[in-house]
PDB file of N, CA and C in Angstrom:
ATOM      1  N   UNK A   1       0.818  -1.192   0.000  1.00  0.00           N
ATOM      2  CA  UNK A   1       0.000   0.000   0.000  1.00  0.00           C
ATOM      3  C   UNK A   1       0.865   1.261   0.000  1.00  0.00           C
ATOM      4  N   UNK A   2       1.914   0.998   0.405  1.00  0.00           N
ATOM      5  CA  UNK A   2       2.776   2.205   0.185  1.00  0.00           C
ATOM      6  C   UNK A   2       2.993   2.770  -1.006  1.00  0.00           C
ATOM      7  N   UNK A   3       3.472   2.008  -1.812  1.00  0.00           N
ATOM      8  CA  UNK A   3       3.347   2.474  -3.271  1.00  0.00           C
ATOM      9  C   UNK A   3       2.545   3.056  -3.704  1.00  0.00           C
ATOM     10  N   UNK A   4       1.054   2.571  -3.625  1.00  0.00           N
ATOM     11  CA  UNK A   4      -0.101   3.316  -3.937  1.00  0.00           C
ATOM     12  C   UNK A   4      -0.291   4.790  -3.319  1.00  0.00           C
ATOM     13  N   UNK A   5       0.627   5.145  -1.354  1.00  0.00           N
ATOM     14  CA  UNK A   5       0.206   6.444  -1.562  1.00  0.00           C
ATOM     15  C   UNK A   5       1.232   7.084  -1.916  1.00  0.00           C
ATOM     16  N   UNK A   6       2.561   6.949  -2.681  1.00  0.00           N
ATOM     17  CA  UNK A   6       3.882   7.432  -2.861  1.00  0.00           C
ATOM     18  C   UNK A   6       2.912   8.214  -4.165  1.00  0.00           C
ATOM     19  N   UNK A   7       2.647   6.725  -5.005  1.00  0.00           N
ATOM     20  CA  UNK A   7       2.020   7.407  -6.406  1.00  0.00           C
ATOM     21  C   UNK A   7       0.769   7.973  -6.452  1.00  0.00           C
ATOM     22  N   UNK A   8       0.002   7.901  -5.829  1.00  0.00           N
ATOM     23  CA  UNK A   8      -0.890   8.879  -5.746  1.00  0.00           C
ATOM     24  C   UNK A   8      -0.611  10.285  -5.086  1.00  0.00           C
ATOM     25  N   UNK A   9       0.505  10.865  -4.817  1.00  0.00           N
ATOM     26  CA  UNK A   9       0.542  11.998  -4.493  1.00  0.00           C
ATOM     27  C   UNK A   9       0.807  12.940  -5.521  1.00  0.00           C
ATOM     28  N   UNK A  10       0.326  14.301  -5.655  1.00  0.00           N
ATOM     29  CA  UNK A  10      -0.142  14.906  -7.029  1.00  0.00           C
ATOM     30  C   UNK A  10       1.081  15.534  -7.251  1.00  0.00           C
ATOM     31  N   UNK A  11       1.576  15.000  -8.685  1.00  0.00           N
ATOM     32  CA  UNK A  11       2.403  15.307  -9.808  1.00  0.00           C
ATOM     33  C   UNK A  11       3.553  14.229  -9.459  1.00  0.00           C
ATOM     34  N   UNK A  12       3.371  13.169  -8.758  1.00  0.00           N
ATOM     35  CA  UNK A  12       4.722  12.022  -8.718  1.00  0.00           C
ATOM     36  C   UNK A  12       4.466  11.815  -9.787  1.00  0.00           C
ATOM     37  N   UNK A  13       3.260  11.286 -10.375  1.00  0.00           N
ATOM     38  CA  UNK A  13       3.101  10.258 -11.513  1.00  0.00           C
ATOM     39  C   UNK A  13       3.401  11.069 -12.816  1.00  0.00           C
ATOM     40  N   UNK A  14       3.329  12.013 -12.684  1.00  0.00           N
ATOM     41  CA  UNK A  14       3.709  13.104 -14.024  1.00  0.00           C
ATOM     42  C   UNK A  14       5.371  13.179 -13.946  1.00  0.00           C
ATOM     43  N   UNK A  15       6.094  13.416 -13.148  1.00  0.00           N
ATOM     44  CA  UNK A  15       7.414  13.366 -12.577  1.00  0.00           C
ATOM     45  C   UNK A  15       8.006  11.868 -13.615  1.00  0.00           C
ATOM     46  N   UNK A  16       7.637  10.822 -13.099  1.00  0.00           N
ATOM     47  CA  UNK A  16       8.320  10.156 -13.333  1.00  0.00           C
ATOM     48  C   UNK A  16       7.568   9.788 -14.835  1.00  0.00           C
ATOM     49  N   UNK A  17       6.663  10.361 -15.352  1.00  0.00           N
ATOM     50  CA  UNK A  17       6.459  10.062 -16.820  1.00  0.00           C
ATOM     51  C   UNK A  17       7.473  11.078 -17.385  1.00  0.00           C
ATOM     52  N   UNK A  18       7.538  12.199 -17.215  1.00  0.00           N
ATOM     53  CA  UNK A  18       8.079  13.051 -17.831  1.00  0.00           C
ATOM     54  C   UNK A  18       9.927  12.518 -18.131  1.00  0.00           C
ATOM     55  N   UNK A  19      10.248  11.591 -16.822  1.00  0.00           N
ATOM     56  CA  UNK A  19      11.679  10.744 -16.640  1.00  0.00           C
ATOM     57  C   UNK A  19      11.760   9.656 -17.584  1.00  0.00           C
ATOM     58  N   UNK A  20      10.958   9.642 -18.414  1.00  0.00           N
ATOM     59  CA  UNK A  20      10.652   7.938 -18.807  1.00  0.00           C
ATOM     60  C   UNK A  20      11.933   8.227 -20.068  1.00  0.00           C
ATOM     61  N   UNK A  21      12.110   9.131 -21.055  1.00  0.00           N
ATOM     62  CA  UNK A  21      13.008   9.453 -21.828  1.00  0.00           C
ATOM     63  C   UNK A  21      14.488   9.504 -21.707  1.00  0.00           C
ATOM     64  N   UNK A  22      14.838   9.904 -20.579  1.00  0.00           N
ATOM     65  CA  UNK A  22      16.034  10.056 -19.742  1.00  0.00           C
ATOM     66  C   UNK A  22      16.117  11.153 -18.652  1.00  0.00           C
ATOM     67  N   UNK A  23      16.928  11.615 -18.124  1.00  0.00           N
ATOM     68  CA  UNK A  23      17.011  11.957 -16.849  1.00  0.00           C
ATOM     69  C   UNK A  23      17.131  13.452 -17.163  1.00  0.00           C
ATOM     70  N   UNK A  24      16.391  14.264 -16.132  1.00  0.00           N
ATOM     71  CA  UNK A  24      16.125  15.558 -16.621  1.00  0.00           C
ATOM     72  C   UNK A  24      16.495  16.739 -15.325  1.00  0.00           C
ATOM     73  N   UNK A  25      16.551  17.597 -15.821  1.00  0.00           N
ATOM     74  CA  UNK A  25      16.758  18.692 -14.495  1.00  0.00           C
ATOM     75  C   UNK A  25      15.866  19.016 -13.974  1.00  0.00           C
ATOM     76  N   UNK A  26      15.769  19.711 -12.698  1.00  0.00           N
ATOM     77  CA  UNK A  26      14.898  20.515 -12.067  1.00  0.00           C
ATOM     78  C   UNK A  26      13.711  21.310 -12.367  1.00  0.00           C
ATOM     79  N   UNK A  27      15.020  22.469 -13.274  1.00  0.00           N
ATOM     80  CA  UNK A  27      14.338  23.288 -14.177  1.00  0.00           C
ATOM     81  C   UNK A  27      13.267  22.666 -15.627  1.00  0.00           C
ATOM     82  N   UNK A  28      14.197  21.600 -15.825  1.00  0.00           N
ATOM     83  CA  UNK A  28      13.301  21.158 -16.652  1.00  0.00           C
ATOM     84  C   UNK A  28      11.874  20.262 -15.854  1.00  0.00           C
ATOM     85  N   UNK A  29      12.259  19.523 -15.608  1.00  0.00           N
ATOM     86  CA  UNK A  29      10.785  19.008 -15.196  1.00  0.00           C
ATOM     87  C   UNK A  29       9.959  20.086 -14.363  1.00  0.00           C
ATOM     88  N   UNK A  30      10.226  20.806 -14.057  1.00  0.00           N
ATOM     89  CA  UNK A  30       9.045  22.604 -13.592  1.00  0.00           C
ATOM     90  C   UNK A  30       8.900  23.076 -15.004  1.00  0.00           C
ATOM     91  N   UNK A  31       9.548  23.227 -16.208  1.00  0.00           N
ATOM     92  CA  UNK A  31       9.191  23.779 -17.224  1.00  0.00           C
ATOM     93  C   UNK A  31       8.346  22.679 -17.835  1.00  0.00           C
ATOM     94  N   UNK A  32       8.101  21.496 -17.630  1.00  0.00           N
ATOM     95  CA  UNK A  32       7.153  20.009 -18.500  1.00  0.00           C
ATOM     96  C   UNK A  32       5.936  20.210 -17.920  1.00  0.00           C
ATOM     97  N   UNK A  33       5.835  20.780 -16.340  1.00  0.00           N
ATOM     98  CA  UNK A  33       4.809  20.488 -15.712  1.00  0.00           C
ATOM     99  C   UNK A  33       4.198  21.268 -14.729  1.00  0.00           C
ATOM    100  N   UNK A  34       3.780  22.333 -15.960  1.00  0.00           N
ATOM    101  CA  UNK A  34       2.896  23.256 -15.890  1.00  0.00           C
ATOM    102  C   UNK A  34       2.285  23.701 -14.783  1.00  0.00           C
ATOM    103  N   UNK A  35       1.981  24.455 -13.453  1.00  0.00           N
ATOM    104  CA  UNK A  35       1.382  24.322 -12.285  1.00  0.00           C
ATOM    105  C   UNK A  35       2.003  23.436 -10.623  1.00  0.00           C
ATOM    106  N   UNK A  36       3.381  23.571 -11.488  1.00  0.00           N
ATOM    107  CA  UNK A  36       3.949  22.411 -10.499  1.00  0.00           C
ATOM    108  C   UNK A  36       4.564  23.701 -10.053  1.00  0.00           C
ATOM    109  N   UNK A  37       4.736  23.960  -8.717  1.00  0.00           N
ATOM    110  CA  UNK A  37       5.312  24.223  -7.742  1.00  0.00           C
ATOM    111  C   UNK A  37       7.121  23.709  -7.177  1.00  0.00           C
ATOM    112  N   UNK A  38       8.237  24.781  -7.536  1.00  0.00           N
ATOM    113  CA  UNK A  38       9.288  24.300  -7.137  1.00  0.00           C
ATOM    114  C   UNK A  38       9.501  23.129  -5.968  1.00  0.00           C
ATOM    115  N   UNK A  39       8.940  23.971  -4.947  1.00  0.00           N
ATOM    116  CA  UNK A  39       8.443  23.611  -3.011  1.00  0.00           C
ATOM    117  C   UNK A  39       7.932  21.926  -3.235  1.00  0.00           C
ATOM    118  N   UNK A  40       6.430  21.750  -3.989  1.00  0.00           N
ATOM    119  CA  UNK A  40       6.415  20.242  -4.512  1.00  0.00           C
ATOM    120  C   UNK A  40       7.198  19.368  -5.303  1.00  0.00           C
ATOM    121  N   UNK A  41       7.766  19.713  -5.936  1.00  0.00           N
ATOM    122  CA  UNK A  41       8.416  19.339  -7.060  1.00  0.00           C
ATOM    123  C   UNK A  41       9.673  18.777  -6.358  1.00  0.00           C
ATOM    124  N   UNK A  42      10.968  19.312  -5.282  1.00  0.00           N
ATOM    125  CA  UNK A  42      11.679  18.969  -4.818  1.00  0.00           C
ATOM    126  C   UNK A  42      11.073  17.724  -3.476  1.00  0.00           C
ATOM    127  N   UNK A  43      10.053  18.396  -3.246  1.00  0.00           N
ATOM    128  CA  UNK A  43       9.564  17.425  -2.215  1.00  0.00           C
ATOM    129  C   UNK A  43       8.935  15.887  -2.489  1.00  0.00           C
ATOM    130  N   UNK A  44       8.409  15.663  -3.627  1.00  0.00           N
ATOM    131  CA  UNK A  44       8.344  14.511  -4.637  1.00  0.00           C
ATOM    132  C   UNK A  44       9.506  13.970  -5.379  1.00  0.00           C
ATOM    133  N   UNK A  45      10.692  15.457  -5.708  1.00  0.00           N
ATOM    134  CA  UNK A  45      11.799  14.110  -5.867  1.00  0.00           C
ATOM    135  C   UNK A  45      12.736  13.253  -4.575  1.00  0.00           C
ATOM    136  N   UNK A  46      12.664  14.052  -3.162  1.00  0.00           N
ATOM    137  CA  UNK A  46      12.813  13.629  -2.299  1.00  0.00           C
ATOM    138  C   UNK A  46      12.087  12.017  -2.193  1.00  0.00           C
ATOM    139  N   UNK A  47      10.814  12.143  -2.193  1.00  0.00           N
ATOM    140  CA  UNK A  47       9.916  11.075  -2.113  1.00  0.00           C
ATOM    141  C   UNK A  47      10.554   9.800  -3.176  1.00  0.00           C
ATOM    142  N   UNK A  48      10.417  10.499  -4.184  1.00  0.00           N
ATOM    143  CA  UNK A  48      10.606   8.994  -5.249  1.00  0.00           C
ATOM    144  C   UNK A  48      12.187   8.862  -4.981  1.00  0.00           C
ATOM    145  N   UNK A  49      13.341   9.182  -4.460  1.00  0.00           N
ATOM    146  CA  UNK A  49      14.870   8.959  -4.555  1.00  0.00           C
ATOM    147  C   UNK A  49      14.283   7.940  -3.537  1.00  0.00           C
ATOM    148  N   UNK A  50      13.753   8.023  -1.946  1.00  0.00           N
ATOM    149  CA  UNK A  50      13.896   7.586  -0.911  1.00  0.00           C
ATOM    150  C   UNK A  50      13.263   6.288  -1.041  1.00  0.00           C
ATOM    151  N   UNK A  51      12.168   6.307  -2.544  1.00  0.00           N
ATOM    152  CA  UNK A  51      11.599   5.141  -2.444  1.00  0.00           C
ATOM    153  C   UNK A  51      12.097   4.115  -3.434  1.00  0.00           C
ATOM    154  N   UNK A  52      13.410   4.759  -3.778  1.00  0.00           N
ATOM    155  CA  UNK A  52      14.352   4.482  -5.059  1.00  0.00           C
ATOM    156  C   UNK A  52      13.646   4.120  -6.622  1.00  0.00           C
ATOM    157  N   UNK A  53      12.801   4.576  -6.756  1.00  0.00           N
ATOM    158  CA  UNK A  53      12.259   5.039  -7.840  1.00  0.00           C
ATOM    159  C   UNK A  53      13.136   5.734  -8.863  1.00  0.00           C
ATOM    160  N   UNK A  54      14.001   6.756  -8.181  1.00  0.00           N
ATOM    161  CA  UNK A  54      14.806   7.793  -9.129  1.00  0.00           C
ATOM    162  C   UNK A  54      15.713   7.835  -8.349  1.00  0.00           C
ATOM    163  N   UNK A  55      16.495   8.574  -9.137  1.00  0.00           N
ATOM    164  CA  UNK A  55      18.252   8.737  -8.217  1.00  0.00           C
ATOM    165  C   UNK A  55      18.513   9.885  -8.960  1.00  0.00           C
ATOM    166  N   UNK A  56      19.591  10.737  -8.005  1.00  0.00           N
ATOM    167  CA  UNK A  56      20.381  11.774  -8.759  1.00  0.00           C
ATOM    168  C   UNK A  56      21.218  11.430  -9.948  1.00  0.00           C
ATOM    169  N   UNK A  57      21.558  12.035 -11.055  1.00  0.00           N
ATOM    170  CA  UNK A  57      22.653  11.909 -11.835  1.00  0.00           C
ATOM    171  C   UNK A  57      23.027  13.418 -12.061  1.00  0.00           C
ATOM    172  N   UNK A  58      24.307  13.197 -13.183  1.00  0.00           N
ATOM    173  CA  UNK A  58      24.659  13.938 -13.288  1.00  0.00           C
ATOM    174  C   UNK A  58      24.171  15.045 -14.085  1.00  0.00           C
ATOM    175  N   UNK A  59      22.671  14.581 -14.665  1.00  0.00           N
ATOM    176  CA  UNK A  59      22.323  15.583 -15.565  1.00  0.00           C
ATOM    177  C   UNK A  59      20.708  15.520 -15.015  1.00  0.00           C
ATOM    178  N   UNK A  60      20.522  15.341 -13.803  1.00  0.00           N
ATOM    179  CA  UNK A  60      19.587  15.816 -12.893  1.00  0.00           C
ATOM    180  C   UNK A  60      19.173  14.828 -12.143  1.00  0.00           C
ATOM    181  N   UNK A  61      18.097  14.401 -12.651  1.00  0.00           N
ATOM    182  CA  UNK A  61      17.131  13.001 -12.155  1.00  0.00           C
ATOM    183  C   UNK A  61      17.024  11.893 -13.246  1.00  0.00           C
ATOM    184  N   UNK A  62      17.125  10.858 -12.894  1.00  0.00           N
ATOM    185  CA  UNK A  62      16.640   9.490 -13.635  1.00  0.00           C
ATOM    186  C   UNK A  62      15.959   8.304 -12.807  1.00  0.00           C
ATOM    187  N   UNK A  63      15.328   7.642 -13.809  1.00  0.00           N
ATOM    188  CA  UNK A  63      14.894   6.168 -13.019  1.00  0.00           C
ATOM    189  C   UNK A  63      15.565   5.672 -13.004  1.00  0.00           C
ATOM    190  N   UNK A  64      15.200   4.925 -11.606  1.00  0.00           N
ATOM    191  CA  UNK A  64      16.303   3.656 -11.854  1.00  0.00           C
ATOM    192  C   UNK A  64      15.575   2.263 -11.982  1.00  0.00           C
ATOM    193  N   UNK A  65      16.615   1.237 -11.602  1.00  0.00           N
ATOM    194  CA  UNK A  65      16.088   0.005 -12.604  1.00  0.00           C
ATOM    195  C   UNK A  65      14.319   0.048 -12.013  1.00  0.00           C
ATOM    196  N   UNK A  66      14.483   0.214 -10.984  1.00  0.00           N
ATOM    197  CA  UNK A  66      12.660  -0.186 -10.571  1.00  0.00           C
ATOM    198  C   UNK A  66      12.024   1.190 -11.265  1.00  0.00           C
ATOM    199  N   UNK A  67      12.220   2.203 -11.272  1.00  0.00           N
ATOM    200  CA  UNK A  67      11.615   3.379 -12.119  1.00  0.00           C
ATOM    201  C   UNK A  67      11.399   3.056 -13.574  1.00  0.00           C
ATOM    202  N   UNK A  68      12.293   2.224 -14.150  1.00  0.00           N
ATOM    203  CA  UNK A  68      11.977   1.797 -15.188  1.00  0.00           C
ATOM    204  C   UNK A  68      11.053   0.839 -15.691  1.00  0.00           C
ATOM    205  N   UNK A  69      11.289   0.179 -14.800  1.00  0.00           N
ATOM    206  CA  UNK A  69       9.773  -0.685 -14.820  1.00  0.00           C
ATOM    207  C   UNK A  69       8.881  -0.417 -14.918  1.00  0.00           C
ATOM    208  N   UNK A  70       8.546   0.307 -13.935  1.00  0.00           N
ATOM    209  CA  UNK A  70       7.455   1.062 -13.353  1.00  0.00           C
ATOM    210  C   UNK A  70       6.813   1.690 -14.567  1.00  0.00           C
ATOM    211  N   UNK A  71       7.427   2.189 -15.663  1.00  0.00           N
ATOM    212  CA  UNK A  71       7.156   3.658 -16.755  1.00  0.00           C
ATOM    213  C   UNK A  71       6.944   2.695 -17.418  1.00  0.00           C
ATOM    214  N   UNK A  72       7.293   1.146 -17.547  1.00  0.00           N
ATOM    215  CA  UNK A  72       6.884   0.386 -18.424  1.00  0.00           C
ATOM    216  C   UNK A  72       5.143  -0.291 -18.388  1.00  0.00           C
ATOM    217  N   UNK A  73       5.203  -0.115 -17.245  1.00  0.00           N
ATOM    218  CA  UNK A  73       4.119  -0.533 -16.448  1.00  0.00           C
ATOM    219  C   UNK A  73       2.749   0.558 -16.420  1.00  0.00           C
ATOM    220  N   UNK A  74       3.284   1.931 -16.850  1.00  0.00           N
ATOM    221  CA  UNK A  74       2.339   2.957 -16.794  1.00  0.00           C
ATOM    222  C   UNK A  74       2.421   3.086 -18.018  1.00  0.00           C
ATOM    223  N   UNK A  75       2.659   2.539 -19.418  1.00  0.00           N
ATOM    224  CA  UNK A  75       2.543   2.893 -20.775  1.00  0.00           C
ATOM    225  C   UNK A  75       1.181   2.453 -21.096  1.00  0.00           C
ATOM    226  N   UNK A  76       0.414   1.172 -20.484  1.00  0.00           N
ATOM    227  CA  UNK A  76      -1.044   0.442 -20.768  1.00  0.00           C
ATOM    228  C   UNK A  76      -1.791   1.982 -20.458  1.00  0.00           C
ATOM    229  N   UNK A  77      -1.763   2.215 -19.206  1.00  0.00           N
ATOM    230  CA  UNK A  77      -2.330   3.623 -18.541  1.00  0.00           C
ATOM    231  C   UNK A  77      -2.280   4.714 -19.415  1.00  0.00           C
ATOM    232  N   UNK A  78      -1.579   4.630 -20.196  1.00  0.00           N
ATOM    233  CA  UNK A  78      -1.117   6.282 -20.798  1.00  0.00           C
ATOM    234  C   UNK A  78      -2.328   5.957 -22.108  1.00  0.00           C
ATOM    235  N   UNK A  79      -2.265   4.870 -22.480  1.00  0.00           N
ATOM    236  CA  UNK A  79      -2.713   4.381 -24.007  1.00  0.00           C
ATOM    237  C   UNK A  79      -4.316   4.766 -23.488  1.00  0.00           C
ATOM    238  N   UNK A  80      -4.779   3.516 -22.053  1.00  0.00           N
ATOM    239  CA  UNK A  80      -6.519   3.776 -21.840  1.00  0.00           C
ATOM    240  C   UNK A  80      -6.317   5.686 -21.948  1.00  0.00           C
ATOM    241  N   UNK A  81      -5.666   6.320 -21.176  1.00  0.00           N
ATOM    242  CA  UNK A  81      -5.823   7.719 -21.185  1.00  0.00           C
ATOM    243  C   UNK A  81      -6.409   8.390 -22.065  1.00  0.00           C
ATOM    244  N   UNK A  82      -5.881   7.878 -23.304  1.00  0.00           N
ATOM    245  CA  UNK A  82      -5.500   8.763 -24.870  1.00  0.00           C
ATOM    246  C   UNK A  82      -6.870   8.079 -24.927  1.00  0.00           C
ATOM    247  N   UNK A  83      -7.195   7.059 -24.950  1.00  0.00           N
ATOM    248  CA  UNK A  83      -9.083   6.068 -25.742  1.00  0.00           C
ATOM    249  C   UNK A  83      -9.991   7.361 -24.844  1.00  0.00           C
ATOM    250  N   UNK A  84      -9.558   7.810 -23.908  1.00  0.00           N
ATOM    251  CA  UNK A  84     -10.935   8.190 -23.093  1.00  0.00           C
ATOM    252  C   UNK A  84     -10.754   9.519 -23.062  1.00  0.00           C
ATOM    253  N   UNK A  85      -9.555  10.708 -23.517  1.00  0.00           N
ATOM    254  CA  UNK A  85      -9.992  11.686 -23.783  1.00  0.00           C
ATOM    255  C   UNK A  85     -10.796  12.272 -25.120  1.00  0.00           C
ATOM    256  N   UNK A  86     -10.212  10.819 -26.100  1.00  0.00           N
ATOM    257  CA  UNK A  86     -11.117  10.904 -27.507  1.00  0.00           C
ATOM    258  C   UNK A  86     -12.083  10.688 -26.840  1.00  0.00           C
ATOM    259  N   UNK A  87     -12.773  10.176 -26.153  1.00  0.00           N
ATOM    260  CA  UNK A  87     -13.821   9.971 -26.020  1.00  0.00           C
ATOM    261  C   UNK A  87     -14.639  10.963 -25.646  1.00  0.00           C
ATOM    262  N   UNK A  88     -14.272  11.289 -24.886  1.00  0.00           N
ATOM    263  CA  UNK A  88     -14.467  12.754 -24.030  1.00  0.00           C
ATOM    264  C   UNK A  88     -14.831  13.694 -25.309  1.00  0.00           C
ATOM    265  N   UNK A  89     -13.884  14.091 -25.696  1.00  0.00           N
ATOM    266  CA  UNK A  89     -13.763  14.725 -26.604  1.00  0.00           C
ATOM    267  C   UNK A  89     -15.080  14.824 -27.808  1.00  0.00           C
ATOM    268  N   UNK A  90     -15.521  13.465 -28.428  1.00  0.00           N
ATOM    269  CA  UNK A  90     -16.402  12.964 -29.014  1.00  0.00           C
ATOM    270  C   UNK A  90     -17.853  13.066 -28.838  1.00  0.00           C
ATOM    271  N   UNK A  91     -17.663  13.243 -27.174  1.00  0.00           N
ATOM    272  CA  UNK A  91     -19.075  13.135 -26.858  1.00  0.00           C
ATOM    273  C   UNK A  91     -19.808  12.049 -26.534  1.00  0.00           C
ATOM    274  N   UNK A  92     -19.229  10.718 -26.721  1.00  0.00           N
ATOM    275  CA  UNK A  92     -19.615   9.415 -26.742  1.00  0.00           C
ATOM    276  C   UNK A  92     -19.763   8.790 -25.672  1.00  0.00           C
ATOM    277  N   UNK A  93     -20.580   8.569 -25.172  1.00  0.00           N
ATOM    278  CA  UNK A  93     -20.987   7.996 -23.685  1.00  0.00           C
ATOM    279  C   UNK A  93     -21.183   6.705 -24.045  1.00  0.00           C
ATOM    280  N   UNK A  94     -21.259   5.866 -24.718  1.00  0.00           N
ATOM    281  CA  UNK A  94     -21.021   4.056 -25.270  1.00  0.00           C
ATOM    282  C   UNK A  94     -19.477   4.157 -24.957  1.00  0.00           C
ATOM    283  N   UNK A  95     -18.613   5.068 -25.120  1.00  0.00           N
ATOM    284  CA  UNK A  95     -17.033   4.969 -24.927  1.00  0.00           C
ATOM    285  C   UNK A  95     -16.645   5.132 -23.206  1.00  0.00           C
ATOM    286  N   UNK A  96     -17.270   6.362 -22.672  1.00  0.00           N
ATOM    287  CA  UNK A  96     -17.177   6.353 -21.965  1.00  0.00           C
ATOM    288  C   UNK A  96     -17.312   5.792 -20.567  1.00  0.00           C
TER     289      UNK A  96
END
């Protein structure tokens, strides 16, 4: 259950999508994610290092081997995402 409230806290799960490419800075992941708050933003990468999710490098933040998984594991998620904002989008309540 821990996991569940690590990742449910708002903008981890954006954090480490935004990591899924390679490892990014500070500045950059506050410039990906719009409404994010420096103050949160350090305090969630605190969170995911401690839960070894991510680690420092030298060119900011990356996953590590379990972070990688993990982004592998949230690609099904990303795909339903994309079906149901078309949907949304559409108007289609049989989709929805």
């Amino acid at each position: 259950m821990a996991a569940m409230d690590l990742f449910g806290r708002r903008w981890a799960l954006r954090i480490l999508w935004e990591l899924r490419a390679g490892p990014l800075g500070a500045r950059t992941l506050l410039a990906h994610c719009e409404g994010l708050s420096s103050s949160v933003l350090y305090q969630r990468l605190r969170e995911l290092t401690a839960g070894g999710i991510i680690a420092p490098s030298a060119d900011g933040y990356e996953l590590t081997r379990l972070g990688v998984a993990l982004s592998h594991a949230l690609r099904p998620l990303n795909e339903w995402a994309i079906t149901w904002a078309q949907a949304q989008e559409q108007n289609d309540p049989a989709e929805v």
